[in-house]
C-alpha atoms as a PDB file:
ATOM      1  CA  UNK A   1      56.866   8.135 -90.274  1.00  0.00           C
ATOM      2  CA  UNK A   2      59.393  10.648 -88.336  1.00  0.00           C
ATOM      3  CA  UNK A   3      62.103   7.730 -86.843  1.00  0.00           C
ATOM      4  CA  UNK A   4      63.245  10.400 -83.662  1.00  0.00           C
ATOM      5  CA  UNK A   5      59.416   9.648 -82.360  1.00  0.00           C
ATOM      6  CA  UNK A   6      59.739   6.068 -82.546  1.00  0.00           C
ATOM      7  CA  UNK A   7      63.020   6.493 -80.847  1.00  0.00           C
ATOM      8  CA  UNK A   8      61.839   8.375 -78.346  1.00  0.00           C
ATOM      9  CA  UNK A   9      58.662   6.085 -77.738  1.00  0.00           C
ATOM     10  CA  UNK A  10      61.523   2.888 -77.211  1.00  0.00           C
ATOM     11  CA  UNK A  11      63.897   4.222 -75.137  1.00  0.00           C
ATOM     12  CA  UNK A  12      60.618   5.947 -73.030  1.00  0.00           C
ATOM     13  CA  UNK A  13      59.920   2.282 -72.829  1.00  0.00           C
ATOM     14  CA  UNK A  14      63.247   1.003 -72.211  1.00  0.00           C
ATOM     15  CA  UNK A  15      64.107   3.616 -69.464  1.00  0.00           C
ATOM     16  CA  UNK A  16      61.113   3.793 -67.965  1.00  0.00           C
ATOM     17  CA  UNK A  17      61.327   7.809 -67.977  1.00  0.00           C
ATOM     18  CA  UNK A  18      60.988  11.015 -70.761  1.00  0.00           C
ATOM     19  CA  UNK A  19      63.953  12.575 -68.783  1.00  0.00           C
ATOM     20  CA  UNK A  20      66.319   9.499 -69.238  1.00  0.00           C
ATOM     21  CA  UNK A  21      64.862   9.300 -72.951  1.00  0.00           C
ATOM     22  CA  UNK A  22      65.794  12.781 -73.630  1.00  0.00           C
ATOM     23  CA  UNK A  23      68.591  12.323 -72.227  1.00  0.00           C
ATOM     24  CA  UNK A  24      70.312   9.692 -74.502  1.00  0.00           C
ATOM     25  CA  UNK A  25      68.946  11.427 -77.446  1.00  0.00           C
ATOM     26  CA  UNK A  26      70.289  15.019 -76.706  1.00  0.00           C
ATOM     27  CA  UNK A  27      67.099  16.016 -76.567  1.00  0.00           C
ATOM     28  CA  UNK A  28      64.944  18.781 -74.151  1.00  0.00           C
ATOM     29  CA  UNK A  29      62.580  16.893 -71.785  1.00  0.00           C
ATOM     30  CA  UNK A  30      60.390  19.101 -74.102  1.00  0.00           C
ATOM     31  CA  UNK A  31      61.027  18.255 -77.278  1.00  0.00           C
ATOM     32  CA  UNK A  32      61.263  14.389 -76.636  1.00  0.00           C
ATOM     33  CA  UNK A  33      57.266  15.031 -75.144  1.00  0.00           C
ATOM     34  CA  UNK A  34      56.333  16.714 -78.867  1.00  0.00           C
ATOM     35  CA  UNK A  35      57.618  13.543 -80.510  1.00  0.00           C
ATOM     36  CA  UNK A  36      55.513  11.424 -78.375  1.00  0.00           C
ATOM     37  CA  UNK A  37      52.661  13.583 -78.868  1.00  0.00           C
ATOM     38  CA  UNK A  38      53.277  13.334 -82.819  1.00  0.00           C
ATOM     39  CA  UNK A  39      53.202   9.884 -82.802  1.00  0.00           C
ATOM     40  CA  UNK A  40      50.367   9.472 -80.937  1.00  0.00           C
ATOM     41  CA  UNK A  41      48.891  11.959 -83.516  1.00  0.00           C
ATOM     42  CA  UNK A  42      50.208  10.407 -86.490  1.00  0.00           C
ATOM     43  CA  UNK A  43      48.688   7.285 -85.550  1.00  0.00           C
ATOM     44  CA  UNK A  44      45.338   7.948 -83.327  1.00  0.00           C
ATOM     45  CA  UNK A  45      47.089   5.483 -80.258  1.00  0.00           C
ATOM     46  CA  UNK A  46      47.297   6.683 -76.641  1.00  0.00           C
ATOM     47  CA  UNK A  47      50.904   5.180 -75.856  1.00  0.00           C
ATOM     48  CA  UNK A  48      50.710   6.109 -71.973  1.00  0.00           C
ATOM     49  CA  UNK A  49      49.104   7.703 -69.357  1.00  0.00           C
ATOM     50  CA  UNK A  50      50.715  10.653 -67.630  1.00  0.00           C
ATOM     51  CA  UNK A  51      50.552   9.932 -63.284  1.00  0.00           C
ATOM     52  CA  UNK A  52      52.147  11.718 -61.258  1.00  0.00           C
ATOM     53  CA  UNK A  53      54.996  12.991 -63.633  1.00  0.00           C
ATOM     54  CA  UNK A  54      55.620   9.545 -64.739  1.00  0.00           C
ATOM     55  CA  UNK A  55      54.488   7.738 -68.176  1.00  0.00           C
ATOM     56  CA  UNK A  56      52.388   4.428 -67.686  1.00  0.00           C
ATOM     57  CA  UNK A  57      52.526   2.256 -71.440  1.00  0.00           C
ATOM     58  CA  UNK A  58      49.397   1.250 -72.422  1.00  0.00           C
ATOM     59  CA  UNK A  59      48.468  -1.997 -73.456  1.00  0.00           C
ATOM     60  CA  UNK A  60      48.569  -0.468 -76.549  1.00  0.00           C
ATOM     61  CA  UNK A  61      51.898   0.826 -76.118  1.00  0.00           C
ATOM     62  CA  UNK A  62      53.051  -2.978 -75.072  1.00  0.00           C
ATOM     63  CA  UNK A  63      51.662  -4.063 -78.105  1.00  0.00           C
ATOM     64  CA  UNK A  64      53.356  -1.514 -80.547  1.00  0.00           C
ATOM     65  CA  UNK A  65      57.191  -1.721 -78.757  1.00  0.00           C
ATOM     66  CA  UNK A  66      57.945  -5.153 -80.579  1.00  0.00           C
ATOM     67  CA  UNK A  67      56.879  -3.521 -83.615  1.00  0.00           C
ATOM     68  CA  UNK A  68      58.476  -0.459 -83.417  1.00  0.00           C
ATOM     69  CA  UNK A  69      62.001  -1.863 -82.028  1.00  0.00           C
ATOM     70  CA  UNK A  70      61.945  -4.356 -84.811  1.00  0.00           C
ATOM     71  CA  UNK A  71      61.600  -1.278 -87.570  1.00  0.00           C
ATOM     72  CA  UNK A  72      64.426   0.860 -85.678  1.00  0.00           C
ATOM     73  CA  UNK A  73      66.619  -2.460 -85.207  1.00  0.00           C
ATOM     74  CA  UNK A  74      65.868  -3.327 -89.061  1.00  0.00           C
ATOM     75  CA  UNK A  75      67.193   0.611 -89.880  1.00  0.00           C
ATOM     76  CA  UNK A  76      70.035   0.385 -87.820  1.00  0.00           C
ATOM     77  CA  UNK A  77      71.935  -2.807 -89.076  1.00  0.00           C
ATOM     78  CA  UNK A  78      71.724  -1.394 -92.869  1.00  0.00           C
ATOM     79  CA  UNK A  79      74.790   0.359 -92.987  1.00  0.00           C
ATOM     80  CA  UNK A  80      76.455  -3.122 -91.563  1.00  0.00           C
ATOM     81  CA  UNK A  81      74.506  -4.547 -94.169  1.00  0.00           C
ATOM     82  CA  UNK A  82      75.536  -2.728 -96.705  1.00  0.00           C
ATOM     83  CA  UNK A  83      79.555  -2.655 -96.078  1.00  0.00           C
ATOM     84  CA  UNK A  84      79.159  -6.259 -95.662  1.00  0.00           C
ATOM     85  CA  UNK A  85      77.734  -6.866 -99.259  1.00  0.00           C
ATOM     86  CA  UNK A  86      80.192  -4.718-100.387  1.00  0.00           C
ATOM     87  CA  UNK A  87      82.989  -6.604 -99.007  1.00  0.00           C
ATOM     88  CA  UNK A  88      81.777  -9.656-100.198  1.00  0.00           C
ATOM     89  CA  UNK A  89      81.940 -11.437 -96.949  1.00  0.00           C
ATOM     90  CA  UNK A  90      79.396 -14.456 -95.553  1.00  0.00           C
ATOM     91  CA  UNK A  91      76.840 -12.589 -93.411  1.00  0.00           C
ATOM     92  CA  UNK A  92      77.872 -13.682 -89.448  1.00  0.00           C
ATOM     93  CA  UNK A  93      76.334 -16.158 -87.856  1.00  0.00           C
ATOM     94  CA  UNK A  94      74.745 -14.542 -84.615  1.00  0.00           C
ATOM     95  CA  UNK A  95      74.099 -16.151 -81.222  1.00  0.00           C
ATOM     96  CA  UNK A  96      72.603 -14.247 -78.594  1.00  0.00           C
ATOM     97  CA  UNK A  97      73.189 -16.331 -74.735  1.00  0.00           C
ATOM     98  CA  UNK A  98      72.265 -15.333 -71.265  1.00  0.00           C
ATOM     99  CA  UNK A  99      74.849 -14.070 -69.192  1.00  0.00           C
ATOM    100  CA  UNK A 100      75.430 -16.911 -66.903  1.00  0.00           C
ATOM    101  CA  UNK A 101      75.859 -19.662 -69.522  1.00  0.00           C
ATOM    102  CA  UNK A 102      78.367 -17.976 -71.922  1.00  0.00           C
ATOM    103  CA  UNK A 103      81.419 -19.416 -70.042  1.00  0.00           C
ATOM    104  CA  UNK A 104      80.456 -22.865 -69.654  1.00  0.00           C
ATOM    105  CA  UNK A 105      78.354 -23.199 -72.757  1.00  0.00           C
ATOM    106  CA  UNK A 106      78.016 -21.070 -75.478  1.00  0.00           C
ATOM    107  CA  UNK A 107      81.884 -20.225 -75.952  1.00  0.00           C
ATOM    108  CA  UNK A 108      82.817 -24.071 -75.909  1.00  0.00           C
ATOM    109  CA  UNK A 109      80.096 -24.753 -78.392  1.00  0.00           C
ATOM    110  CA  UNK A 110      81.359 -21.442 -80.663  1.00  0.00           C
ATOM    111  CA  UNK A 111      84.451 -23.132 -80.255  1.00  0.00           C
ATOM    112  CA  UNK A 112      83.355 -26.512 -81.601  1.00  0.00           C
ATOM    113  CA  UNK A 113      81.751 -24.651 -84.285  1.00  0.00           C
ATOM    114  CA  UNK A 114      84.719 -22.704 -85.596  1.00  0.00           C
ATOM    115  CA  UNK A 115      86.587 -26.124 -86.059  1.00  0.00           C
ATOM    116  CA  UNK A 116      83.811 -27.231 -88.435  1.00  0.00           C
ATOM    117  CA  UNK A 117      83.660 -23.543 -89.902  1.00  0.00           C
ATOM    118  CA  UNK A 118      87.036 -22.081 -89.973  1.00  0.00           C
ATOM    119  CA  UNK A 119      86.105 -18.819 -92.705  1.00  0.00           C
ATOM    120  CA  UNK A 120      82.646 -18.503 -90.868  1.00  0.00           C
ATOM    121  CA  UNK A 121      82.589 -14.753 -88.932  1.00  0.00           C
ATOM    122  CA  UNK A 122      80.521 -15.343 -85.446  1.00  0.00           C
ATOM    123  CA  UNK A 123      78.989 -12.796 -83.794  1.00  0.00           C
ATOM    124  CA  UNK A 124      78.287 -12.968 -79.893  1.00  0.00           C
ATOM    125  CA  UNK A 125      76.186 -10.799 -77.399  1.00  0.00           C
ATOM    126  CA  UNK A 126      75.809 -11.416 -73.875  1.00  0.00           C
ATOM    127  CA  UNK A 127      72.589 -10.322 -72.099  1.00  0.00           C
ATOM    128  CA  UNK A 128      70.558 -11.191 -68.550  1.00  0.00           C
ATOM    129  CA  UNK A 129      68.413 -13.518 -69.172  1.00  0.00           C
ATOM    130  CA  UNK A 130      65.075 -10.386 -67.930  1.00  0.00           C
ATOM    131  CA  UNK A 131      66.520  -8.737 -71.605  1.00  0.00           C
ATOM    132  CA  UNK A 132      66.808 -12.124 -73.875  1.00  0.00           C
ATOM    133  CA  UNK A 133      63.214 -11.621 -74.743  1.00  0.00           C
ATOM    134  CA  UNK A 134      63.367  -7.890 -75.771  1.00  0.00           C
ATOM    135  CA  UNK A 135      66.448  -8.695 -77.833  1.00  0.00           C
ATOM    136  CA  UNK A 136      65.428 -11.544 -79.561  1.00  0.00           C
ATOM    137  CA  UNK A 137      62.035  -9.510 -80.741  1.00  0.00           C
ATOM    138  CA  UNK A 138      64.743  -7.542 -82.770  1.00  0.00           C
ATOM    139  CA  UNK A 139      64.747 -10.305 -85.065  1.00  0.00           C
ATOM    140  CA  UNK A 140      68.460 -10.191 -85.248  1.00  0.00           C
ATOM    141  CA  UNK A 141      69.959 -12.978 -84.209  1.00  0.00           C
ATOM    142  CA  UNK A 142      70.328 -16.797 -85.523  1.00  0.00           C
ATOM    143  CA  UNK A 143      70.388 -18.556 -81.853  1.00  0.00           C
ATOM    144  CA  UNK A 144      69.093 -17.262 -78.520  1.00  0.00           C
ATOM    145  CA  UNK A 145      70.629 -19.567 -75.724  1.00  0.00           C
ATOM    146  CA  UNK A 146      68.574 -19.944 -72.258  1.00  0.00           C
ATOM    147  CA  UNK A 147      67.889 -20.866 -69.514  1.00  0.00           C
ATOM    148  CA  UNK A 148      63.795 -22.257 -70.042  1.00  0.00           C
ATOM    149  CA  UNK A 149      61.396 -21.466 -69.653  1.00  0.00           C
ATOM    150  CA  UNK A 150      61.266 -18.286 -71.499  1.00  0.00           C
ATOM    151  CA  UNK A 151      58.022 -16.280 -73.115  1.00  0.00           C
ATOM    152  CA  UNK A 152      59.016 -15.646 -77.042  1.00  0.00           C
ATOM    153  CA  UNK A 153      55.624 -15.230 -79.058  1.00  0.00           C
ATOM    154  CA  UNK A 154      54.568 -17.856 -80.774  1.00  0.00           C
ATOM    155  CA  UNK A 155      57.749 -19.471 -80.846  1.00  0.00           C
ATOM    156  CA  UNK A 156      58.733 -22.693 -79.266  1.00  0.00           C
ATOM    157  CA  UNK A 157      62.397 -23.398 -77.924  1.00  0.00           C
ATOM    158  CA  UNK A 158      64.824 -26.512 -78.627  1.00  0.00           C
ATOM    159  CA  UNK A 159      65.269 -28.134 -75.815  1.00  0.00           C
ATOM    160  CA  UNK A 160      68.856 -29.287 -74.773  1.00  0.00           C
ATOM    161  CA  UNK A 161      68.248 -30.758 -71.364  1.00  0.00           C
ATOM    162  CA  UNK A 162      67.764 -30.349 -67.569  1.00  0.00           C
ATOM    163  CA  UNK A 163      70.211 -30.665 -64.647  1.00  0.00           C
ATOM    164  CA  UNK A 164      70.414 -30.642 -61.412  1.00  0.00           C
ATOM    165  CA  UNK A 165      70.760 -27.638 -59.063  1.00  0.00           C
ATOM    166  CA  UNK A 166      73.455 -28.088 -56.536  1.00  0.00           C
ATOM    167  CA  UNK A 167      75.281 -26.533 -53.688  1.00  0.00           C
ATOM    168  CA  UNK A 168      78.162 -24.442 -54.757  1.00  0.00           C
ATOM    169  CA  UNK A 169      80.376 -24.160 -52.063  1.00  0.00           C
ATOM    170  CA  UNK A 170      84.452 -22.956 -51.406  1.00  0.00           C
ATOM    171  CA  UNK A 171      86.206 -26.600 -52.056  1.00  0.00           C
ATOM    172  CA  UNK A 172      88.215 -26.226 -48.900  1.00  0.00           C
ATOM    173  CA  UNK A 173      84.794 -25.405 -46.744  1.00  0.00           C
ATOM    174  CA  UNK A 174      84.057 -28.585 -44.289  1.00  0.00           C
ATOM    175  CA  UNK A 175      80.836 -29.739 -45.984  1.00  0.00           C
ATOM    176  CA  UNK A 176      82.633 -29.589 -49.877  1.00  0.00           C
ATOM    177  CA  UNK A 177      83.170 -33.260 -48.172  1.00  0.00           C
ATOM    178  CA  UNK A 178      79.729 -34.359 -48.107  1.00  0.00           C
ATOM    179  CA  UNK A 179      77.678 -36.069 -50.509  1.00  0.00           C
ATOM    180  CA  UNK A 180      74.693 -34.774 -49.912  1.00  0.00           C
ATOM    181  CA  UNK A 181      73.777 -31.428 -48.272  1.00  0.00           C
ATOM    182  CA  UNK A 182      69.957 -30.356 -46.840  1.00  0.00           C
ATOM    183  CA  UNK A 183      68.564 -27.123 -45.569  1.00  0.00           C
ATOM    184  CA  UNK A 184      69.345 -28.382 -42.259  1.00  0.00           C
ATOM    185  CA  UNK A 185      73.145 -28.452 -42.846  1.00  0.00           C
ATOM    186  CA  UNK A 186      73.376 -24.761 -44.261  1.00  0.00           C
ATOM    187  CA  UNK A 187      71.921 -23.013 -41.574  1.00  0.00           C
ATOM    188  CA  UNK A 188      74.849 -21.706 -40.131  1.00  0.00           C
ATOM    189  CA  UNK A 189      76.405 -20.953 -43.735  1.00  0.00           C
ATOM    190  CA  UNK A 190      76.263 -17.655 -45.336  1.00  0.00           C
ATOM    191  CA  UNK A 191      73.662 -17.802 -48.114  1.00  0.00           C
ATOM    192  CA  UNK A 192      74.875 -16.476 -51.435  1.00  0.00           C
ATOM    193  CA  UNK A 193      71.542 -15.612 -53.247  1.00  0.00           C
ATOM    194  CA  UNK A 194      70.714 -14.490 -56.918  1.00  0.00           C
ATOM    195  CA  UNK A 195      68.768 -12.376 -57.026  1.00  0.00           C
ATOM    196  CA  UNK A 196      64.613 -12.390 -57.859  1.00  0.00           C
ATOM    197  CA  UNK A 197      64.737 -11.755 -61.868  1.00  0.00           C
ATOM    198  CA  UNK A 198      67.222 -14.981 -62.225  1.00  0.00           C
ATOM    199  CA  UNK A 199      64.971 -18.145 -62.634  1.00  0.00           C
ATOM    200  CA  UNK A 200      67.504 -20.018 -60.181  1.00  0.00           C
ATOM    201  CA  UNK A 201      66.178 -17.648 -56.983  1.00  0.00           C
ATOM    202  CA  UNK A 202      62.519 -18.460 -58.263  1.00  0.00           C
ATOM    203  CA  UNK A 203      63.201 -21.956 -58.223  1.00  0.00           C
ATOM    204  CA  UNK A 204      64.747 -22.491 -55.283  1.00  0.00           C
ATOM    205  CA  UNK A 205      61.977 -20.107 -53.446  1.00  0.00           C
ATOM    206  CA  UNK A 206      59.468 -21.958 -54.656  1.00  0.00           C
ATOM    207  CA  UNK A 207      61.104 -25.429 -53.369  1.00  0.00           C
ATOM    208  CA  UNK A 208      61.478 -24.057 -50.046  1.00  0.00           C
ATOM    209  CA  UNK A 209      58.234 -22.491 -49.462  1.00  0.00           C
ATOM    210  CA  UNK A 210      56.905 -26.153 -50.437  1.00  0.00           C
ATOM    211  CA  UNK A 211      59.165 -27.829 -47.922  1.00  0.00           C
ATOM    212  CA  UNK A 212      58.669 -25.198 -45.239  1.00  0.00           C
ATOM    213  CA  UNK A 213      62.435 -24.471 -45.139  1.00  0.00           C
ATOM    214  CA  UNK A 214      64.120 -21.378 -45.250  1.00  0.00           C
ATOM    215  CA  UNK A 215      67.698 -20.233 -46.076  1.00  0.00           C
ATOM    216  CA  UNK A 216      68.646 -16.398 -44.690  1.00  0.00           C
ATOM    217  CA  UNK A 217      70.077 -14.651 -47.548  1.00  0.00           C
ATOM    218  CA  UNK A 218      73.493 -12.984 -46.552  1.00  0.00           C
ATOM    219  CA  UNK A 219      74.283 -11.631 -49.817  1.00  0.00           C
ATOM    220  CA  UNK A 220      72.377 -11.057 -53.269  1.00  0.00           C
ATOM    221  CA  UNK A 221      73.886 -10.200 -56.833  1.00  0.00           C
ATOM    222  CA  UNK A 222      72.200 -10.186 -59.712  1.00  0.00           C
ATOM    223  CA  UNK A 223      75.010 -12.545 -61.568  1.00  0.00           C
ATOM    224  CA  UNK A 224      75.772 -16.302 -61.273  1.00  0.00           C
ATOM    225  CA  UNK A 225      79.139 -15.376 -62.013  1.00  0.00           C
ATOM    226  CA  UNK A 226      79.419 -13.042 -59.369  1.00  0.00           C
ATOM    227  CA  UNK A 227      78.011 -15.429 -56.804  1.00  0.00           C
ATOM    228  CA  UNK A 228      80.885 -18.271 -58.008  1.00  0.00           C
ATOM    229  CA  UNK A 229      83.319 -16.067 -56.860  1.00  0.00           C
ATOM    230  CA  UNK A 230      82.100 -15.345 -53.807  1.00  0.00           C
ATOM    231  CA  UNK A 231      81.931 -18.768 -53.508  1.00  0.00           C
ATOM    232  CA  UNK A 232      85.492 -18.976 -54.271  1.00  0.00           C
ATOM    233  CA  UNK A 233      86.471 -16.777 -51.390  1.00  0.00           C
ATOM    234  CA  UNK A 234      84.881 -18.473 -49.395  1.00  0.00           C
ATOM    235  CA  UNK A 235      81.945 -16.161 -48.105  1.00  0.00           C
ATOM    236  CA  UNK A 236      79.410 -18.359 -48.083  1.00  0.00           C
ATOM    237  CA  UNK A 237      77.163 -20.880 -50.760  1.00  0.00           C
ATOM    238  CA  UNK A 238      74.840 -20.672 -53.515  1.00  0.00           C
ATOM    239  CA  UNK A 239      72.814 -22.871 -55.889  1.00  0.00           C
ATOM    240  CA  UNK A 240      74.226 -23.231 -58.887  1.00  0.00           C
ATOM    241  CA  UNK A 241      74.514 -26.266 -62.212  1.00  0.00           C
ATOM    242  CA  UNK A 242      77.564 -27.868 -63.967  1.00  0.00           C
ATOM    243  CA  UNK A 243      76.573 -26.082 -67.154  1.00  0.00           C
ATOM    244  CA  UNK A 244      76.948 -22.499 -65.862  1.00  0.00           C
ATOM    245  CA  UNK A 245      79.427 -22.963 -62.849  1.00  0.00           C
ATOM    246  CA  UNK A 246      82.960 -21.271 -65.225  1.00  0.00           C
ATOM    247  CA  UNK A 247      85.230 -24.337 -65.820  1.00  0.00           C
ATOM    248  CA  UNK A 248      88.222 -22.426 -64.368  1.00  0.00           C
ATOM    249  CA  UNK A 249      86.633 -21.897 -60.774  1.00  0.00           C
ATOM    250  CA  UNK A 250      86.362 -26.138 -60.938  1.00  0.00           C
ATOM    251  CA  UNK A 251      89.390 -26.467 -58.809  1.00  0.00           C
ATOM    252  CA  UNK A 252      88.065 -23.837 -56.132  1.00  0.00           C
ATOM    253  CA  UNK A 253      84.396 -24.377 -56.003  1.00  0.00           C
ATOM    254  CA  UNK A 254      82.653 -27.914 -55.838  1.00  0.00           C
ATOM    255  CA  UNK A 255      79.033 -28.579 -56.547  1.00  0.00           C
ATOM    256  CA  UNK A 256      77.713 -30.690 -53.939  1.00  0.00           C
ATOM    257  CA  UNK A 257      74.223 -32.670 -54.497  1.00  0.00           C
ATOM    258  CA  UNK A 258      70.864 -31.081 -52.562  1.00  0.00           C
ATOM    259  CA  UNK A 259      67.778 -32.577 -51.215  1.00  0.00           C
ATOM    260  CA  UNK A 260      65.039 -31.914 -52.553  1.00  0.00           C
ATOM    261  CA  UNK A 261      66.133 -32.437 -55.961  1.00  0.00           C
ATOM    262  CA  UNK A 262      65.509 -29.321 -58.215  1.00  0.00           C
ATOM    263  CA  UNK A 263      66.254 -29.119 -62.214  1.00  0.00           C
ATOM    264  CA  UNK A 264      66.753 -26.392 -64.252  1.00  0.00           C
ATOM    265  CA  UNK A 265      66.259 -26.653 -68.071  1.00  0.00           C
ATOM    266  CA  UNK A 266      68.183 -25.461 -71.177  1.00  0.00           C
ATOM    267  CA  UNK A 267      67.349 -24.350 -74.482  1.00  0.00           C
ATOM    268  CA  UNK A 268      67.923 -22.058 -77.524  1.00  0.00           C
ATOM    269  CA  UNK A 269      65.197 -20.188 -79.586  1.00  0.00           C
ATOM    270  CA  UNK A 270      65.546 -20.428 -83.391  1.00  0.00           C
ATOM    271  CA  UNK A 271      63.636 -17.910 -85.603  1.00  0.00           C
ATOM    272  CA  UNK A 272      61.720 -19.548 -88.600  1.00  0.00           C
ATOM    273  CA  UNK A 273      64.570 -18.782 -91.401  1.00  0.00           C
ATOM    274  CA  UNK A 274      67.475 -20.001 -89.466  1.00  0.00           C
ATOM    275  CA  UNK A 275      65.985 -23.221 -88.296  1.00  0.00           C
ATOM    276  CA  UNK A 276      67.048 -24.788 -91.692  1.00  0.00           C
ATOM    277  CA  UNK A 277      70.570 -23.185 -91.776  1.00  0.00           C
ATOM    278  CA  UNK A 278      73.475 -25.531 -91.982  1.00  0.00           C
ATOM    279  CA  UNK A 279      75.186 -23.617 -89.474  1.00  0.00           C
ATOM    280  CA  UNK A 280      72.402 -23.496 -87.017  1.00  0.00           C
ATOM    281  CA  UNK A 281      72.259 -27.568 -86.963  1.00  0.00           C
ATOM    282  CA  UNK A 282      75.992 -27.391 -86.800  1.00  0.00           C
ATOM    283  CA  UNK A 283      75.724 -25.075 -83.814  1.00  0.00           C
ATOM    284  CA  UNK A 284      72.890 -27.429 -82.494  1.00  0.00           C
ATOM    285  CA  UNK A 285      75.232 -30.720 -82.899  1.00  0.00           C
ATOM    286  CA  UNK A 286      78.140 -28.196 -80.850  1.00  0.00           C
ATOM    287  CA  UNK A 287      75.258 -27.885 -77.887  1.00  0.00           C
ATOM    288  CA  UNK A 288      74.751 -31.092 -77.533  1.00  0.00           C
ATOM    289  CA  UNK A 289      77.942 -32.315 -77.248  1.00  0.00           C
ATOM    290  CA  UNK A 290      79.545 -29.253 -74.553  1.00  0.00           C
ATOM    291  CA  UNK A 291      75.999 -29.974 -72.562  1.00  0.00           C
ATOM    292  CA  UNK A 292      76.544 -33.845 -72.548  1.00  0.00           C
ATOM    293  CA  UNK A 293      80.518 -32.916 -71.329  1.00  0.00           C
ATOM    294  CA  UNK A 294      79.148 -31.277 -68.492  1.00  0.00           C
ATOM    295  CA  UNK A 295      76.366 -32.504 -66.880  1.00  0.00           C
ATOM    296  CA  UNK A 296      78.116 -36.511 -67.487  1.00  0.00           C
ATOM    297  CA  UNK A 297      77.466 -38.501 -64.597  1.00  0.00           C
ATOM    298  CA  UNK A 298      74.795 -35.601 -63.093  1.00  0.00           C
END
């Protein structure tokens, strides 16, 4: 098996495009074509069909990516491997999270964990929640923290819990006042929205179009984060939970309760041999206790 062709096939996939594929492995637009062509000879598999200058994946091609990331991913972390054997030091316990959680729950939790661990190296990468799923095919990772739901083959998350979505809103902003807030009372407010990859926008387009309600989207961004602090100076509101509003924007932003009541749900995906790791219940136990901090009195 030449490893440049399935190198070229993932990043093809990745990218979308041979040119940006060729690009990030120095390679002529040319030459990165041959490789495809010599896996798809090597193999007898037609990986994509060629419209219009642009490659299409097959489902064939779908199929083989998980395999083929998981082989390159596998090659990769050997040298890491290695010098950690080596050095005789405990392998790192890794947690992959979704960007808009890391603040207000994985980092706490890590924290939590480190007090029971204190010699136990953590390792921590932050992704959108549209690449969890690609990532955590890599295989290479002991918790992968969500927002649910969330398509992993033939693996079932760990549920932590739902909340509430609420109103995020400048605390200084007239209705940071009210108890409640309705469609009705934001019309004349700037509408902060994520954007349609998040599962928050999806939600809350979904409620709407069952109401009949509509909210006129100002501004879009495609991270919670970024719509806090828009919040924070005051340009308008989004929708947003106690878990992954950042605990220092607390004082600036308040979450106000909305009608109709939506819930989003929380979780982490375990692969089969870390499910009975010590550290992975310890992590679990550090979860549950941040989430419970949170969303008290929600």
């Amino acid at each position: 098996m030449n490893l440049r062709c399935l190198k070229v096939f993932c990043l093809v996939m990745e990218e979308g495009t041979l040119v940006r594929a060729a690009d990030a492995m120095h390679l002529s637009q040319s030459a990165a074509s041959r490789l495809l062509q010599l896996l798809e000879q090597e193999y007898a598999i037609r990986l994509f069909r060629r419209e219009n200058r642009r490659l299409i994946p097959t489902p064939e091609a779908e199929r083989f990516y998980p395999e083929a990331l998981r082989i390159l991913s596998q090659i990769d972390a050997l040298p890491a491997f290695v010098q950690q054997i080596q050095s005789g030091s405990p392998e790192a316990f890794r947690i992959i999270a979704q960007t808009r959680i890391v603040n207000g729950l994985a980092i706490p939790a890590i924290a939590l964990l480190r007090d029971a661990f204190p010699d136990q190296p953590i390792k921590l990468e932050i992704h959108p929640r549209r690449d969890l799923g690609r990532r955590m095919l890599n295989d290479r990772y002991d918790i992968g923290l969500t927002a649910l739901p969330l398509a992993i083959d033939q693996m079932a998350p760990v549920r932590l819990g739902a909340v509430p979505l609420k109103i995020a809103i400048a605390s200084d902003h007239p209705l940071a006042a009210r108890d409640v807030l309705r469609p009705e009372d934001l019309a004349d407010v700037p509408y902060i929205a994520l954007d349609d990859t998040t599962v928050i926008r999806r939600i809350v387009d979904q409620e709407l179009a069952a109401i009949g309600a509509r909210l006129r989207v100002a501004h879009e961004v495609s991270l919670g984060s970024a719509a806090y602090r828009l919040v924070q100076r005051g340009m308008g509101f989004t929708f947003a939970d106690p878990v992954a509003l950042d605990p220092e924007l607390a004082s600036d932003v308040r979450l106000v309760d909305w009608e109709p009541r939506m819930e989003i749900e929380f979780g982490y995906f375990a692969p089969d041999r870390a499910r009975k790791h010590d550290l992975t219940h310890a992590f679990d136990q550090a979860l549950r206790v941040v989430f419970a901090q949170r969303t008290k009195g929600m």
